[in-house]
C-alpha atoms as a PDB file:
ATOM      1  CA  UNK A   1      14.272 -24.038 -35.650  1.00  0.00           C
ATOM      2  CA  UNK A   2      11.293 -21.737 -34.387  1.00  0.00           C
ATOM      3  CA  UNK A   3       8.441 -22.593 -31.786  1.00  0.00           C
ATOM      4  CA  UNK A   4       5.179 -20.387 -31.765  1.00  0.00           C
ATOM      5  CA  UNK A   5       2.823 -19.894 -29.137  1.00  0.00           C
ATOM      6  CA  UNK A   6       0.578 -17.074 -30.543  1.00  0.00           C
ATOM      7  CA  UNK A   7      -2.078 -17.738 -28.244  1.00  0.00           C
ATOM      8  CA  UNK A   8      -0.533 -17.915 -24.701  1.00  0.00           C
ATOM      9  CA  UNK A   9       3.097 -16.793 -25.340  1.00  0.00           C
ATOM     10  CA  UNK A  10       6.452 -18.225 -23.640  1.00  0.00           C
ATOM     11  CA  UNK A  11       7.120 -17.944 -20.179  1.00  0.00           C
ATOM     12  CA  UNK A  12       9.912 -18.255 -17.884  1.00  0.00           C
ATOM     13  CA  UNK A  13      10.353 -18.901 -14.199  1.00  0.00           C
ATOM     14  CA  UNK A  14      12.456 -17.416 -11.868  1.00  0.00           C
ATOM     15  CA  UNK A  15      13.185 -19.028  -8.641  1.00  0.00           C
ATOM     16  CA  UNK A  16      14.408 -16.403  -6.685  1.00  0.00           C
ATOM     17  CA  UNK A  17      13.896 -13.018  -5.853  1.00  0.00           C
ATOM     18  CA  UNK A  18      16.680 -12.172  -8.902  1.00  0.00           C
ATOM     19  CA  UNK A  19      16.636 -12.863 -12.475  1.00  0.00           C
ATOM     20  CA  UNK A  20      18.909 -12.241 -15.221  1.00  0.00           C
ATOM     21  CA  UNK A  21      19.236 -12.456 -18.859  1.00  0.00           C
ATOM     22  CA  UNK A  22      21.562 -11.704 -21.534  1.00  0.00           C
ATOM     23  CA  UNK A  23      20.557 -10.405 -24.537  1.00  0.00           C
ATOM     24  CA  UNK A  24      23.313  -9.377 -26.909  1.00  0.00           C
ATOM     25  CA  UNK A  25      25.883  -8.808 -24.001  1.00  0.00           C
ATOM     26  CA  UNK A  26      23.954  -6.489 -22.520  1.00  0.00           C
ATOM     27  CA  UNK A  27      22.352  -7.335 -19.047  1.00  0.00           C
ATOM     28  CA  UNK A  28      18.784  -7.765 -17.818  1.00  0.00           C
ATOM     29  CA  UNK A  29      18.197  -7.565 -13.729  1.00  0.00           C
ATOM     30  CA  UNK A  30      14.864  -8.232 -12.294  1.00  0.00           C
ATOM     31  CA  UNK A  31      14.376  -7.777  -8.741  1.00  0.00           C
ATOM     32  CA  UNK A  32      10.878  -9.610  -8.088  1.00  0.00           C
ATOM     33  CA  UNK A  33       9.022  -8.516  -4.587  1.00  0.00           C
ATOM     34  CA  UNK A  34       8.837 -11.904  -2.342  1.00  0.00           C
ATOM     35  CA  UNK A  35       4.861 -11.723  -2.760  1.00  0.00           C
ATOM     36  CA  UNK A  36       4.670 -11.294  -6.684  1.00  0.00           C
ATOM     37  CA  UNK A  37       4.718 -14.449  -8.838  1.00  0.00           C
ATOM     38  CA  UNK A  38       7.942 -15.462 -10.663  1.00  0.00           C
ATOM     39  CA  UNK A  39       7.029 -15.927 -13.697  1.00  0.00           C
ATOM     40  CA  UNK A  40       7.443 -13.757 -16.677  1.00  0.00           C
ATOM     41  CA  UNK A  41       6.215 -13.734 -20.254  1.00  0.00           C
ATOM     42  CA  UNK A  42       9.253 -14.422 -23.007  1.00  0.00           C
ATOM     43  CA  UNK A  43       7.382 -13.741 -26.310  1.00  0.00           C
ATOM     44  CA  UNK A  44       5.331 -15.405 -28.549  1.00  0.00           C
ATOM     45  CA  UNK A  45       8.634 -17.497 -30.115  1.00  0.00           C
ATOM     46  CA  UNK A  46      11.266 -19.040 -29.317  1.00  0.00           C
ATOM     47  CA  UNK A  47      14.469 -20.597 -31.269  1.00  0.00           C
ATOM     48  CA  UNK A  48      15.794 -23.744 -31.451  1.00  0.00           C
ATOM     49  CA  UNK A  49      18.626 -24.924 -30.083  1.00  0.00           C
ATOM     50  CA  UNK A  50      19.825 -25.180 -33.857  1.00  0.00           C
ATOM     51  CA  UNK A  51      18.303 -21.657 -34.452  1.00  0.00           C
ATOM     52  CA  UNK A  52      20.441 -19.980 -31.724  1.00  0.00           C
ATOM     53  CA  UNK A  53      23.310 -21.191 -33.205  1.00  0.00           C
ATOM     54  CA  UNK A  54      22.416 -20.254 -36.450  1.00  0.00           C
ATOM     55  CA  UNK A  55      21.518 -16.964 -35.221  1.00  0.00           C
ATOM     56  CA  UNK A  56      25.109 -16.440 -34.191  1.00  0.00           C
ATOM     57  CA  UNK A  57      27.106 -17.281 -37.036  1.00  0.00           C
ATOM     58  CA  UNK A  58      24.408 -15.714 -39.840  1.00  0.00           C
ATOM     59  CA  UNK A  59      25.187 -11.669 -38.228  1.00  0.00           C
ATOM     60  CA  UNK A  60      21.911 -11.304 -36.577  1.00  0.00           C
ATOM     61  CA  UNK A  61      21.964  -8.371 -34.469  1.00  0.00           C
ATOM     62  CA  UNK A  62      20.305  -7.132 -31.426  1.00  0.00           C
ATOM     63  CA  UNK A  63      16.728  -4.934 -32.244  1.00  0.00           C
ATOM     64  CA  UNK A  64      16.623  -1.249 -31.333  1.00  0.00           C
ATOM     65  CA  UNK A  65      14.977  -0.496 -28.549  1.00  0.00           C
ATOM     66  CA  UNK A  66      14.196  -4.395 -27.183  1.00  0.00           C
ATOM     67  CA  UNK A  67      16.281  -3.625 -23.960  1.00  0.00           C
ATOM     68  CA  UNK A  68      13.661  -0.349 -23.064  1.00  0.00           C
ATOM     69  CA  UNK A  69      10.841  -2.482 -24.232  1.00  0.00           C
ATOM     70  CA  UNK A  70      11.379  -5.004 -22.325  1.00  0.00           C
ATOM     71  CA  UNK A  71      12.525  -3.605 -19.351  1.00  0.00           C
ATOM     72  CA  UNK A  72       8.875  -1.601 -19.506  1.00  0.00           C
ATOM     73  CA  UNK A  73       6.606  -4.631 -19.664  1.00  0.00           C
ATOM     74  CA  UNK A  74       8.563  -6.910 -17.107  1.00  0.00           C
ATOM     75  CA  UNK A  75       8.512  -4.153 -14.558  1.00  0.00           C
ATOM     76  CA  UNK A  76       4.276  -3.989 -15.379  1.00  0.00           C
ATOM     77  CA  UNK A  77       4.059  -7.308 -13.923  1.00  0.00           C
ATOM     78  CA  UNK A  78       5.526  -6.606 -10.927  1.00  0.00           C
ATOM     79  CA  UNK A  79       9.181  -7.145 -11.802  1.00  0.00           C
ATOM     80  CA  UNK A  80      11.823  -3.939 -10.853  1.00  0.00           C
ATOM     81  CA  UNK A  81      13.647  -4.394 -14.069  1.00  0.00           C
ATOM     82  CA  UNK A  82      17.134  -3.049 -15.217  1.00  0.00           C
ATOM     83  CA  UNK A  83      19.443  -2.903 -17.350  1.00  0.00           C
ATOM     84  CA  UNK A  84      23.098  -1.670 -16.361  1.00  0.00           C
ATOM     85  CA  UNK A  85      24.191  -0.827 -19.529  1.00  0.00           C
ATOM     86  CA  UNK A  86      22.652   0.904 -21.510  1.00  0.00           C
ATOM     87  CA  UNK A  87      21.289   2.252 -18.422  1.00  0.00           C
ATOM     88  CA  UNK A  88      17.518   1.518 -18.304  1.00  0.00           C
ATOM     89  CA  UNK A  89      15.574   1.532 -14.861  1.00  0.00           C
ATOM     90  CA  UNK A  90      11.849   1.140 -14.491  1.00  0.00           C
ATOM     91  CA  UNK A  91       9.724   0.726 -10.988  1.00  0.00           C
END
């Protein structure tokens, strides 16, 4: 239900200039320069395809302050990240 990756971490790929995710109905936009790589770092687990089902019927709920967080460290590596609502910006 959980993968770890304490040494390295998760990563994801982008393949455009754009990226967004969705994390408890609130957006994520990342506007990635043409030059910078497209790759950003996810965590250090990830769920299951079991555990994010799970983790929708069991009442978990979104963290305080994730969105700011993690608008902050994407937009360190390069990313312009955002977040509509609540409104977060970072460059």
């Amino acid at each position: 239900m959980v993968r770890f990756e304490t040494l390295t971490g998760f990563n994801m790929s982008i393949n455009s200039n754009r990226g967004t995710i969705l994390y408890y109905g609130n957006l994520i936009v990342m506007d990635i320069p043409p030059n910078a790589e497209k790759k950003i770092e996810i965590g250090k687990i990830l769920l299951s395809k079991a555990g994010q089902e799970l983790a929708t019927i069991c009442g978990s709920k979104a963290v305080d302050g994730f969105i700011e967080y993690a608008v902050k460290k994407w937009s360190e590596h390069c990313a312009i990240a955002s977040s509509p609502w609540p409104r977060v910006v970072q460059s």
